[in-house]
Protein backbone atom coordinates (compact mmCIF):
# COMPACT_ATOMS: atom_id res chain seq x y z
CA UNK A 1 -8.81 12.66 -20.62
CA UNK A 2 -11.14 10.27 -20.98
CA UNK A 3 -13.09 9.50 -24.23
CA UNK A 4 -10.25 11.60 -25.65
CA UNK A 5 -6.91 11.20 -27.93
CA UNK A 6 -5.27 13.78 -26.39
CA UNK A 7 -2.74 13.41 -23.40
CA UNK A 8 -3.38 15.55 -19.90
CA UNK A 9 -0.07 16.79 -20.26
CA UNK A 10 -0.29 18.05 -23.91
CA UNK A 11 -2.80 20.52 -22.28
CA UNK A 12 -1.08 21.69 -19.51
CA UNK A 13 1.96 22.30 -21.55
CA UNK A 14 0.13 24.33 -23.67
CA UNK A 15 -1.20 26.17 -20.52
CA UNK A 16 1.86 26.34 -19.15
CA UNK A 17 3.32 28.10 -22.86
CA UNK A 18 0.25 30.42 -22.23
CA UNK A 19 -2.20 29.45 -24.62
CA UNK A 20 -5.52 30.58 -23.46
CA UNK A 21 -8.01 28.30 -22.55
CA UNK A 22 -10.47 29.15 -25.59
CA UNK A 23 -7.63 28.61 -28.03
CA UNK A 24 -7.08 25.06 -26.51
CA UNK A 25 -11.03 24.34 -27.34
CA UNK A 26 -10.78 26.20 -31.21
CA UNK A 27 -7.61 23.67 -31.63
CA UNK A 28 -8.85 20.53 -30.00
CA UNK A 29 -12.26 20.08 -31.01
CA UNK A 30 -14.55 17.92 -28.68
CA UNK A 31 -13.02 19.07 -25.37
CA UNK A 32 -14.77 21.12 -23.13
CA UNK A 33 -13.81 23.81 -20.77
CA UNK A 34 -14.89 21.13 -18.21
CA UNK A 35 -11.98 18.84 -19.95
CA UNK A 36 -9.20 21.57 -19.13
CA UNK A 37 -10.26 22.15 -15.74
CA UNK A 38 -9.83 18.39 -14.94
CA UNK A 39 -6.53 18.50 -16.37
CA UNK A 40 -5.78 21.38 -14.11
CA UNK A 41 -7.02 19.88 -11.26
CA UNK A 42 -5.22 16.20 -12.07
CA UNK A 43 -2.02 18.17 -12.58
CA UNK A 44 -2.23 19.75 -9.33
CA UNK A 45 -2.90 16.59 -7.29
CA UNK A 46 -0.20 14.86 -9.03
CA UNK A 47 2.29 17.60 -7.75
CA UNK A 48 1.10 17.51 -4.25
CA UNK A 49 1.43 14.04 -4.01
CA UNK A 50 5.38 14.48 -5.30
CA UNK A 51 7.86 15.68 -3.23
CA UNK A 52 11.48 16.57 -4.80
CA UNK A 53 14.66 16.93 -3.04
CA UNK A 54 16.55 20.37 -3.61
CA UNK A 55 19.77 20.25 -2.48
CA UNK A 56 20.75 23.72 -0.73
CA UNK A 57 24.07 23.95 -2.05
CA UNK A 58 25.21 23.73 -5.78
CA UNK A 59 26.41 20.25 -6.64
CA UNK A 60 30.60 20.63 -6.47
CA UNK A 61 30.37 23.77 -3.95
């Protein structure tokens, strides 16, 4: 985030863990809600643009 210490993924981890949004802002002072939204949206557009292979069958099978 810019203007910020604190690493994009840091947040979404701790969204992902299910911290709640207004915990996230107690904990990290000088983000805004605005802040975790962008973080949201950044993770999401970095996962679209990412495509993984998944093999069908179990490696060995």
């Amino acid at each position: 985030m810019r203007g910020h210490r604190i690493w994009v993924s840091l947040i979404l981890d701790l969204l992902a863990a299910g911290e709640s949004v207004e915990t996230i802002l107690e904990d990290y002072l000088g983000i805004s809600r605005e802040d975790v939204q962008a973080c949201i949206a950044y993770g999401s557009e970095m996962a679209r643009e990412r495509f993984v292979e998944i093999p069908l069958e179990p490696a060995g099978a």
